[in-house]
Protein backbone atom coordinates (compact mmCIF):
# COMPACT_ATOMS: atom_id res chain seq x y z
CA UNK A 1 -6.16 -46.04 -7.62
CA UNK A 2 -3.81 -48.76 -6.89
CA UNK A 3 -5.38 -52.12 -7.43
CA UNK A 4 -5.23 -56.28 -7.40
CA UNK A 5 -8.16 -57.73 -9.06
CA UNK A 6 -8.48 -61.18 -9.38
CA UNK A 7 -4.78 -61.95 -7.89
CA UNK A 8 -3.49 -65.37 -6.94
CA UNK A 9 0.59 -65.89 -6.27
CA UNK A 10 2.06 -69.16 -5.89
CA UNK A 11 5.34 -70.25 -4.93
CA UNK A 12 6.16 -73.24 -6.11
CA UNK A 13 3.53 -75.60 -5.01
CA UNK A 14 2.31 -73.40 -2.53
CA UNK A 15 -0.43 -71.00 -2.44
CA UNK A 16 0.54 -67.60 -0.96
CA UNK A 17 -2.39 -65.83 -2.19
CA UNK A 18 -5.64 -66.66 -3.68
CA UNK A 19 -9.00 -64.90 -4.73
CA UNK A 20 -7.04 -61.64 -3.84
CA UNK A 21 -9.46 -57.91 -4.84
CA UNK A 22 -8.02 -55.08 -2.96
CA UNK A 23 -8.11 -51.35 -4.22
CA UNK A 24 -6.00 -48.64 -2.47
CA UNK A 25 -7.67 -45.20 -3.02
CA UNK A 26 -5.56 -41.57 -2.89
CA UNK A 27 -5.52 -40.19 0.54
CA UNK A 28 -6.56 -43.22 2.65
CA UNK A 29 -5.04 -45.16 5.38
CA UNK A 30 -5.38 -48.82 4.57
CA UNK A 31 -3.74 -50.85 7.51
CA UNK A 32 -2.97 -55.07 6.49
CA UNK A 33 -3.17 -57.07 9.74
CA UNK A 34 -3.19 -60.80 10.07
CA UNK A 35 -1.32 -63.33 11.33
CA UNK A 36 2.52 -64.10 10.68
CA UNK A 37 2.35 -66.13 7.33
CA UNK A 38 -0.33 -64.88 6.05
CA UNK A 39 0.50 -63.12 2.64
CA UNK A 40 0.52 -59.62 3.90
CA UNK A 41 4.27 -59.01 2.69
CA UNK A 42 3.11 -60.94 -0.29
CA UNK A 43 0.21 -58.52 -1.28
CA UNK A 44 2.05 -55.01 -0.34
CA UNK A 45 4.81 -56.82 -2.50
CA UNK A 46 2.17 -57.53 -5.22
CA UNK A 47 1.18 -53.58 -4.75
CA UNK A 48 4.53 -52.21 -4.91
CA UNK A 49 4.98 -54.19 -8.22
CA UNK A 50 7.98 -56.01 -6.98
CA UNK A 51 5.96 -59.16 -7.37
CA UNK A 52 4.25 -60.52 -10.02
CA UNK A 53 1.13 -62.41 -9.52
CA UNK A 54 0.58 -65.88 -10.79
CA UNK A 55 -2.91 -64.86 -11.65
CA UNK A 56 -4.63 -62.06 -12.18
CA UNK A 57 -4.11 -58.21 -12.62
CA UNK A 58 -2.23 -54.76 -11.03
CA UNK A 59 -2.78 -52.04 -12.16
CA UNK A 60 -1.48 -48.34 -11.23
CA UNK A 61 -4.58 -45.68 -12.30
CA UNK A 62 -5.68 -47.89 -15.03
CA UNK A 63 -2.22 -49.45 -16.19
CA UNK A 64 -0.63 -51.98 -15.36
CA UNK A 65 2.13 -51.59 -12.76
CA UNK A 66 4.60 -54.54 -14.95
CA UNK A 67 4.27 -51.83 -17.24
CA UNK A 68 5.92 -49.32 -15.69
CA UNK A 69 9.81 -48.60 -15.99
CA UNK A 70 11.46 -48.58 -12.24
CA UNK A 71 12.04 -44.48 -12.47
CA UNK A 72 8.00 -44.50 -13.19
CA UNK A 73 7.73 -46.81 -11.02
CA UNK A 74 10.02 -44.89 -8.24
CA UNK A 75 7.94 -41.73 -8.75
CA UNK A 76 4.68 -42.87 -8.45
CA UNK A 77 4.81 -45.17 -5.10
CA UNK A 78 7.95 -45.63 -2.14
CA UNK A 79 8.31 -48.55 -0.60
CA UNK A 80 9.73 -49.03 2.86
CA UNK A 81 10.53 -52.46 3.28
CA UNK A 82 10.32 -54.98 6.45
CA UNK A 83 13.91 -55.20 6.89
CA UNK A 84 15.36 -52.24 4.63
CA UNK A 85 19.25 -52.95 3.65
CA UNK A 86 22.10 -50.20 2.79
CA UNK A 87 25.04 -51.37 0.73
CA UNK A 88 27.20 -48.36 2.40
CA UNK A 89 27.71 -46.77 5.61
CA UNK A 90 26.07 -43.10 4.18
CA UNK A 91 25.24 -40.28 6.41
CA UNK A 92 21.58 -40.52 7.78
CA UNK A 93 21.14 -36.92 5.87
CA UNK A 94 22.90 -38.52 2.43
CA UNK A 95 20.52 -41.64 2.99
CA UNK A 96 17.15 -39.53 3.19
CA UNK A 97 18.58 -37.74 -0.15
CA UNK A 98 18.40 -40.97 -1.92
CA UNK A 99 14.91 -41.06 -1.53
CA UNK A 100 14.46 -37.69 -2.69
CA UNK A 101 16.50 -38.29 -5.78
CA UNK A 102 14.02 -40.63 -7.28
CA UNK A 103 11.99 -37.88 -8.99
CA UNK A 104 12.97 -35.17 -11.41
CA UNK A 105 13.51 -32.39 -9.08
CA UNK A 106 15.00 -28.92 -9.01
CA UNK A 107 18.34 -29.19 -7.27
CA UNK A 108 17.31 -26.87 -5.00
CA UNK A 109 13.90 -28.29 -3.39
CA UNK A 110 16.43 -31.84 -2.25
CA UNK A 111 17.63 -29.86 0.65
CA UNK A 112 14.10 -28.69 2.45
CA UNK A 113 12.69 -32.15 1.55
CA UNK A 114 15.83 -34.33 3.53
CA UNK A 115 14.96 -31.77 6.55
CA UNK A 116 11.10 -32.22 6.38
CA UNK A 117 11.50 -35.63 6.24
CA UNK A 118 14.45 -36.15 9.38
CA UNK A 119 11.84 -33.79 10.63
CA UNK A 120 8.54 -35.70 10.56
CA UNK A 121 10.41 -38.98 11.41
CA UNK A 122 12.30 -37.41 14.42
CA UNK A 123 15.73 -37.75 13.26
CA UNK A 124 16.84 -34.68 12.95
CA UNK A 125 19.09 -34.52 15.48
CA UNK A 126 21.11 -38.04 13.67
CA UNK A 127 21.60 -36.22 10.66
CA UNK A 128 25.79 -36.93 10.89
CA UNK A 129 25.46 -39.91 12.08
CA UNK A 130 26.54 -43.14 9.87
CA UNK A 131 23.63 -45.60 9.09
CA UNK A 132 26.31 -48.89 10.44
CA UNK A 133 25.49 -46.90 13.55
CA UNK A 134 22.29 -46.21 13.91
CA UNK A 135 20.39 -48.50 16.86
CA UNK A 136 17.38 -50.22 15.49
CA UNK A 137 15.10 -47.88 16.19
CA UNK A 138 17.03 -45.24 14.70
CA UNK A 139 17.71 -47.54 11.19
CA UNK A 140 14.10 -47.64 10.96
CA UNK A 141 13.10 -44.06 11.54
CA UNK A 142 15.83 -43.04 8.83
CA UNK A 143 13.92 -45.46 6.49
CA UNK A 144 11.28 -43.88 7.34
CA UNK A 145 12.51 -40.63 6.41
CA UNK A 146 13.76 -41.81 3.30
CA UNK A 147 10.44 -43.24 1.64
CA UNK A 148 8.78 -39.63 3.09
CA UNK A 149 11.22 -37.89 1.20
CA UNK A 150 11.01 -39.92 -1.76
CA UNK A 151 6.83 -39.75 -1.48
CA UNK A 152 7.74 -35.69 -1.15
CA UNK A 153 9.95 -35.89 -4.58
CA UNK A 154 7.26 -37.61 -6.06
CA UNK A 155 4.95 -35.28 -5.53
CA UNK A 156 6.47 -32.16 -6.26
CA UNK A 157 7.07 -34.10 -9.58
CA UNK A 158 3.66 -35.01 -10.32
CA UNK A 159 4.01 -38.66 -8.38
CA UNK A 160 4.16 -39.32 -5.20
CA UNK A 161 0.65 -41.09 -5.10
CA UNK A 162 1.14 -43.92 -3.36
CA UNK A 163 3.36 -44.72 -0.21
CA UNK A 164 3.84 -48.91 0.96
CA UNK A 165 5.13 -49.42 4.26
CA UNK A 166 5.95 -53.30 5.81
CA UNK A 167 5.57 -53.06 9.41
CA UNK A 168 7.05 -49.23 9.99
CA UNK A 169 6.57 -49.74 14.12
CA UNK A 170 8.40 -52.75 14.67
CA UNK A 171 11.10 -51.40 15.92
CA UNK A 172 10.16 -48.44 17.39
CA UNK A 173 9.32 -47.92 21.35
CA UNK A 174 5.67 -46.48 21.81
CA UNK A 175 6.34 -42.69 21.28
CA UNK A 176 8.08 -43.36 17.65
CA UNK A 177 5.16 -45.68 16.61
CA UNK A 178 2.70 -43.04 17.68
CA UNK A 179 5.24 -40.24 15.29
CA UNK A 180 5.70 -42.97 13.03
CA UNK A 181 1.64 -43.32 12.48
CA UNK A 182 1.37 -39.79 12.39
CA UNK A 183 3.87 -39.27 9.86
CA UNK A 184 1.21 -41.56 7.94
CA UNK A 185 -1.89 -39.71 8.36
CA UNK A 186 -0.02 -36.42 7.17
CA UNK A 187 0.91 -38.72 3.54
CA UNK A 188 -2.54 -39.42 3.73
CA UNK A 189 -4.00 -35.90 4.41
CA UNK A 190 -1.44 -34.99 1.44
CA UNK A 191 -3.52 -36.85 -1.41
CA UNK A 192 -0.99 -39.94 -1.08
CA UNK A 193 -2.86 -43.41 -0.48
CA UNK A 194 -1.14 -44.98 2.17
CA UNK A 195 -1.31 -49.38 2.46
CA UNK A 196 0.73 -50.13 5.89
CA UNK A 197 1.23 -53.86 7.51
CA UNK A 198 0.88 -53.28 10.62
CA UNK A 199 0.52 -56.48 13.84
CA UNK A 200 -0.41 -53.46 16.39
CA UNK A 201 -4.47 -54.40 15.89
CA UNK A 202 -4.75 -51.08 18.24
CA UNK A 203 -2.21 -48.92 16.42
CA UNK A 204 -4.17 -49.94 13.04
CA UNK A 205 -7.58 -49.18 14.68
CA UNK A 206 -5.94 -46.13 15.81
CA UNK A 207 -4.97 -44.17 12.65
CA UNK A 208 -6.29 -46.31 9.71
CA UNK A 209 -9.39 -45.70 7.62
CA UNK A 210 -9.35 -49.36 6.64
CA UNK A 211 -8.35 -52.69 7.56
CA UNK A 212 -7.71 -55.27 5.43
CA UNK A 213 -7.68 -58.37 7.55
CA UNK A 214 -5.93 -61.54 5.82
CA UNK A 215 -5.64 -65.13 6.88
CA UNK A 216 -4.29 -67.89 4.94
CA UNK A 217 -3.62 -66.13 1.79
CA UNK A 218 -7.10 -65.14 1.48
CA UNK A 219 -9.01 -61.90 2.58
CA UNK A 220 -11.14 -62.42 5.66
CA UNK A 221 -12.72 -58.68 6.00
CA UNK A 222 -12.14 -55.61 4.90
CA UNK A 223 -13.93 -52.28 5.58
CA UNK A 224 -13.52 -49.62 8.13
CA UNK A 225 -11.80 -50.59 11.75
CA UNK A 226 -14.79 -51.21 13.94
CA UNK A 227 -16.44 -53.42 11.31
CA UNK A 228 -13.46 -55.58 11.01
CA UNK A 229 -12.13 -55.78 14.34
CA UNK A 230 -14.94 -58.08 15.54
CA UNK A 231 -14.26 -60.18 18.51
CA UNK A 232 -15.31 -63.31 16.52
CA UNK A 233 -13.42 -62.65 13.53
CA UNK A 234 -10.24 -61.81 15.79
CA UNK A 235 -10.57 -64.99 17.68
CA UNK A 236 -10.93 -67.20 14.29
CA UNK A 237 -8.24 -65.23 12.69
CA UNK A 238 -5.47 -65.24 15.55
CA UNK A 239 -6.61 -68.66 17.30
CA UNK A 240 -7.03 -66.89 20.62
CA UNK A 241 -10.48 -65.03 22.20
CA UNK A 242 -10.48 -61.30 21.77
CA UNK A 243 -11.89 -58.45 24.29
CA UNK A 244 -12.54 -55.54 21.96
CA UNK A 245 -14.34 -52.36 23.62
CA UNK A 246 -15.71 -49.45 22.08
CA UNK A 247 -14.36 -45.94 23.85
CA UNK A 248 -16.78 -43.02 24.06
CA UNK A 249 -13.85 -41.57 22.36
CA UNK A 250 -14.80 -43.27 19.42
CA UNK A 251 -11.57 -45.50 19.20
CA UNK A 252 -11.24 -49.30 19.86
CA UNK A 253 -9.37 -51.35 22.88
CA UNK A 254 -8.16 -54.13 22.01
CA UNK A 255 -6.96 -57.01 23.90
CA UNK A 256 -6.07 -60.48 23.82
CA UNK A 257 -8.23 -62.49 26.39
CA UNK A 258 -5.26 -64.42 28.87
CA UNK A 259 -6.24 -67.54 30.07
CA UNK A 260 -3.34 -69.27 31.92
């Protein structure tokens, strides 16, 4: 279990987080939504232990995460960032492998892992293609892959528990989000605990077991997608009136009420 008990995180004199408990279990879905400004980078920051809180603890099954080296650190969780950075213009394929070199592996398991992962993130096909590039889209579903493989590396290494993605759809048009999301549910269906910020409020109903829904640094709901996307606690959260319907499908619609 990956958890934040007790968590506050200031910035200077401002509060980014407060009051913070939040406990990511193996093999779930756990979508953040809320507002922009809200502390959701903050708290998958917090959970990726690239933070530090001000208050409070994080601990990785029982220890806690500022206690783990960054190759511990590395095998245990990935983290795909909002706006992931490359210092060099690597092949897409030699990119992926970086992930997958972040756990003690046989030399020859790097291979099938890069192709699973270009695989599941449908990039196969950019393999040989530089990263300085790559469209947006494309930069982001290489990311992708890279975190998958590194999750994959992880595993096979006796890691791979944890996977942190900040906002994996942004970029992507609707057929990549849906692949994207996917992509998720098979970490998930894997043993890996998966914590995702997501804005999509139907993408996150969609394919997470949980939503975590934070406003103001503070949690407003969490629980399971139809609890928490209540058309009262949409309208205080966003500041606009919500239309949510329930599908005999079982899923949730979603909409924004427009009033012009």
């Amino acid at each position: 279990m990956l958890e934040l008990r007790g968590v506050a995180l200031r910035r200077g004199a401002r509060s980014v987080l407060r009051d913070v408990d939040v406990a990511l279990q193996p093999g779930e879905v756990m979508a953040v939504c809320g507002p922009n400004g809200a502390g959701k980078s903050s708290l998958l920051s917090l959970m990726a232990g690239d933070l530090k809180p001000t208050v409070g603890s994080v601990k990785l099954d029982g220890r806690a995460l500022q206690s783990l080296g960054a190759a511990e650190l590395a095998q245990q969780r990935a983290v795909l960032e909002q706006s992931p950075q490359v210092a060099a213009p690597f092949l897409v394929e030699e990119l992926v492998g970086l992930g997958a070199s972040c756990a003690p592996i046989a030399v020859e398991d790097v291979s099938p892992l890069v192709r699973d992962a270009m695989q599941m993130a449908e990039i196969t096909h950019l393999a040989q293609a530089r990263t300085d590039r790559l469209s947006g889209g494309e930069g982001a579903r290489a990311h992708l892959a890279r975190v998958l493989a590194q999750n994959a590396a992880g595993r096979l290494g006796g890691g791979g528990k944890y996977l942190l993605l900040d906002e994996p759809t942004a970029s992507l048009d609707l057929s990549h989000q849906i692949a994207a999301m996917r992509c998720v549910r098979a970490a998930a269906a894997a043993g890996c605990g998966v914590m995702t910020v997501l804005h999509d409020l139907n993408l996150a109903a969609a394919f997470a077991d949980r939503i975590v829904l934070i406003s103001a640094g503070t949690i407003v709901a969490d629980g399971a997608p139809a609890e928490v996307f209540r058309e009262s606690v949409l309208s205080e959260v966003f500041g606009v009136a919500f239309h949510v319907a329930h599908e005999p499908d079982g899923n949730l619609r979603i909409a924004p009420v427009y009033r012009h």
